[in-house]
N, C-alpha and C. Protein backbone atom coordinates (compact mmCIF):
# COMPACT_ATOMS: atom_id res chain seq x y z
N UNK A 1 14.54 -0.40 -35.04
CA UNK A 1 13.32 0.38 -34.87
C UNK A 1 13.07 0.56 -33.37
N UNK A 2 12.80 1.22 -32.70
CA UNK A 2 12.34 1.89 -31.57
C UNK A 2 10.85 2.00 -31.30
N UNK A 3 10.59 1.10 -30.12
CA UNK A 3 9.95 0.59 -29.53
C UNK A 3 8.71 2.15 -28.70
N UNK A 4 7.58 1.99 -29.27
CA UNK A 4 6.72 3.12 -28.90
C UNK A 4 6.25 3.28 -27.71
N UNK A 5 5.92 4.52 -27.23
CA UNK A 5 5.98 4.64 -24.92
C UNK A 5 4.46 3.46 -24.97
N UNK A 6 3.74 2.84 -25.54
CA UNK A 6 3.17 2.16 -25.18
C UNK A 6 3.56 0.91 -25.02
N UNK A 7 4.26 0.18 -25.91
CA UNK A 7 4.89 -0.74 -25.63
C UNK A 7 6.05 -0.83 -24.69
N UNK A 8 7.10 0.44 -24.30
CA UNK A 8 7.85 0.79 -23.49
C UNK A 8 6.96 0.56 -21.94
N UNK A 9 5.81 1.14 -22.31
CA UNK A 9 4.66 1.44 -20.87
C UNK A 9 4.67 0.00 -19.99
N UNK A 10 4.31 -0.93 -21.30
CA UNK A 10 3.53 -2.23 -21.18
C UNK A 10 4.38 -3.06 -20.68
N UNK A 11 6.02 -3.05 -20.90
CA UNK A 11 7.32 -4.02 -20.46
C UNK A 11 7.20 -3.44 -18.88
N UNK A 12 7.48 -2.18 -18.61
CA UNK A 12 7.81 -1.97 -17.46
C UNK A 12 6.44 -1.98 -16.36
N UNK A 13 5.02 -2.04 -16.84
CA UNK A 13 4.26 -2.96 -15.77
C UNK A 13 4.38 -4.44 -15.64
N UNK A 14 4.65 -4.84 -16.99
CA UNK A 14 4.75 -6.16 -16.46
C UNK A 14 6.49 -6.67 -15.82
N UNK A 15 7.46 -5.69 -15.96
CA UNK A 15 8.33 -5.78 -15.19
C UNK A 15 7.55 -5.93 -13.96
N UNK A 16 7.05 -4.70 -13.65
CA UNK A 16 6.81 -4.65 -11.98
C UNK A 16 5.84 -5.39 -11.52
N UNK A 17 4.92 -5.83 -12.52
CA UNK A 17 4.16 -6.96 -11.70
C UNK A 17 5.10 -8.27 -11.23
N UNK A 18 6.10 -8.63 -12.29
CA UNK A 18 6.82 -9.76 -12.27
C UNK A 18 7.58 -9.74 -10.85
N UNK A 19 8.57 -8.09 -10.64
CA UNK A 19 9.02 -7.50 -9.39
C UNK A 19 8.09 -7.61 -8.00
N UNK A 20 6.89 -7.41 -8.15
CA UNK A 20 6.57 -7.97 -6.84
C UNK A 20 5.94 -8.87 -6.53
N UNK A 21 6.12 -10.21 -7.68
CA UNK A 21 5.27 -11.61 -7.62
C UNK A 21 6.65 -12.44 -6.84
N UNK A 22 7.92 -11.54 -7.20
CA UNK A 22 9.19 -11.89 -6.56
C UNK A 22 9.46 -11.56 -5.18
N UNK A 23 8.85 -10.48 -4.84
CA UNK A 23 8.59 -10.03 -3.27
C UNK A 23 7.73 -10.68 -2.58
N UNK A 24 6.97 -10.95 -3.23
CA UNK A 24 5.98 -11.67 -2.09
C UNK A 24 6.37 -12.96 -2.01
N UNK A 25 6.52 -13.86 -2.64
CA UNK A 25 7.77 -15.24 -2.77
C UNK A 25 8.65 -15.01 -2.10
N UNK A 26 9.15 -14.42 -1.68
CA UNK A 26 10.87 -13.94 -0.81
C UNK A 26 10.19 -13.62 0.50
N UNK A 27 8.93 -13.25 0.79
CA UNK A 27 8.83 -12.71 2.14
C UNK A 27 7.43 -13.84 2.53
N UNK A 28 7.38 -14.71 1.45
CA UNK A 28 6.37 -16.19 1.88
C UNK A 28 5.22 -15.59 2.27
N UNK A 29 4.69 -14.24 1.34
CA UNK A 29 3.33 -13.79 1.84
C UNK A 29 2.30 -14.09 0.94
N UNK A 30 1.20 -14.34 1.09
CA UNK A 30 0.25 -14.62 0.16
C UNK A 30 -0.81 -13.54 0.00
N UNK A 31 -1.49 -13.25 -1.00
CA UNK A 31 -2.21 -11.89 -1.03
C UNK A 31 -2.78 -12.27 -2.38
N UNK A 32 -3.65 -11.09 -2.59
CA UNK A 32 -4.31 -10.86 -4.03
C UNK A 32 -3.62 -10.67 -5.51
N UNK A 33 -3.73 -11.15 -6.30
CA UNK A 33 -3.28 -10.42 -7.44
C UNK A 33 -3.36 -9.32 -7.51
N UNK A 34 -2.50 -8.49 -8.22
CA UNK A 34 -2.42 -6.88 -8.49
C UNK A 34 -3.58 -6.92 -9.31
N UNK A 35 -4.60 -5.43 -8.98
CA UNK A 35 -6.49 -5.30 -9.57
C UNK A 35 -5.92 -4.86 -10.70
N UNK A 36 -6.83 -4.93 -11.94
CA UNK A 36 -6.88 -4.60 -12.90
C UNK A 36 -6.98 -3.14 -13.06
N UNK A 37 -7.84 -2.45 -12.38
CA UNK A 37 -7.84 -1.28 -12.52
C UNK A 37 -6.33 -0.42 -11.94
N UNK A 38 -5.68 -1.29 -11.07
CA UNK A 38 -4.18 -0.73 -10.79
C UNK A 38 -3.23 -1.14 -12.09
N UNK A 39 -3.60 -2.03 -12.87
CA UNK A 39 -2.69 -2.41 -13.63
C UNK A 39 -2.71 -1.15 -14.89
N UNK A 40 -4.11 -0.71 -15.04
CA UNK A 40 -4.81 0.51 -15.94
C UNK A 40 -4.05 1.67 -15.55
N UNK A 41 -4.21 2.32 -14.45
CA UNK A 41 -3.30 3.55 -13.63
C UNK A 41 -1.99 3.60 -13.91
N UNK A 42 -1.27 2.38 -13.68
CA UNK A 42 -0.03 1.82 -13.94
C UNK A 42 0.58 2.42 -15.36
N UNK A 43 -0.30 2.08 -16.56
CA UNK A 43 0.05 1.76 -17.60
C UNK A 43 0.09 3.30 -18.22
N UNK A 44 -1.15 3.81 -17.66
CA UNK A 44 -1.57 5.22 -18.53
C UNK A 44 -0.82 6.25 -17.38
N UNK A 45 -0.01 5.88 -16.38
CA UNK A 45 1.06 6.68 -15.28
C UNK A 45 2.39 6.56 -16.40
N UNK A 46 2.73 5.48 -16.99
CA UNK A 46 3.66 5.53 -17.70
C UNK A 46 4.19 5.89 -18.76
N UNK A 47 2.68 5.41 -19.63
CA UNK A 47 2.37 6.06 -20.72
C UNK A 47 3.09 7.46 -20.88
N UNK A 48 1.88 8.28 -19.80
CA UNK A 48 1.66 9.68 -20.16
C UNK A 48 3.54 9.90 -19.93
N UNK A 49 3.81 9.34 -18.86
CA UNK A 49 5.42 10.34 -18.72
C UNK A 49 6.27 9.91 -19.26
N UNK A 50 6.22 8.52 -20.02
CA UNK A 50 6.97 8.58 -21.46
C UNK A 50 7.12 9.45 -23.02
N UNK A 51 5.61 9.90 -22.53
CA UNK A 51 4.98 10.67 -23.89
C UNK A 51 5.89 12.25 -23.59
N UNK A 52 5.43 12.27 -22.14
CA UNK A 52 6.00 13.83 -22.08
C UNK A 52 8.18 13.64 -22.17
N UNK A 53 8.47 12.84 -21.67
CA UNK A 53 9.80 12.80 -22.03
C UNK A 53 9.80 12.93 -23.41
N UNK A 54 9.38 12.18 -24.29
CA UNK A 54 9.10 12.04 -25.81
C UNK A 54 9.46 13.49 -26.53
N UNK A 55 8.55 14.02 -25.48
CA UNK A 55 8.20 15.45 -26.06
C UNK A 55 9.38 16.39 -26.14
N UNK A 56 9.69 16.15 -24.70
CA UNK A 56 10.74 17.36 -24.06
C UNK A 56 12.16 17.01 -24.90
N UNK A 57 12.44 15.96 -25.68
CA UNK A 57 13.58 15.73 -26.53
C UNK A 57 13.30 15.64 -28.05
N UNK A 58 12.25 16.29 -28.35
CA UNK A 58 12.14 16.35 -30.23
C UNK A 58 12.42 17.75 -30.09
């Protein structure tokens, strides 16, 4: 079964949160957690252009 662009959405922010909890560890910088409202942008940025790929191949 094949995995829906929301759940597709949801792996690849938390890929990239994971991706730069690894950057900042490697460059010994300390900073804020990524905001929630970036994590929101994030999700519905991916969303939508999963949806439209979705589209452009049915």
């Amino acid at each position: 079964m094949s995995k829906t662009s929301k759940e597709l959405a949801t792996e690849i922010v938390i890929a990239q949160i994971q991706a730069q909890s690894v950057l900042k560890m490697n460059q010994l910088q300390t900073g804020s957690a990524i905001k929630s409202d970036s994590v929101c942008n994030l999700l519905e940025k991916y969303y939508n252009t999963l949806e439209s790929l979705g589209s452009k191949t049915e």
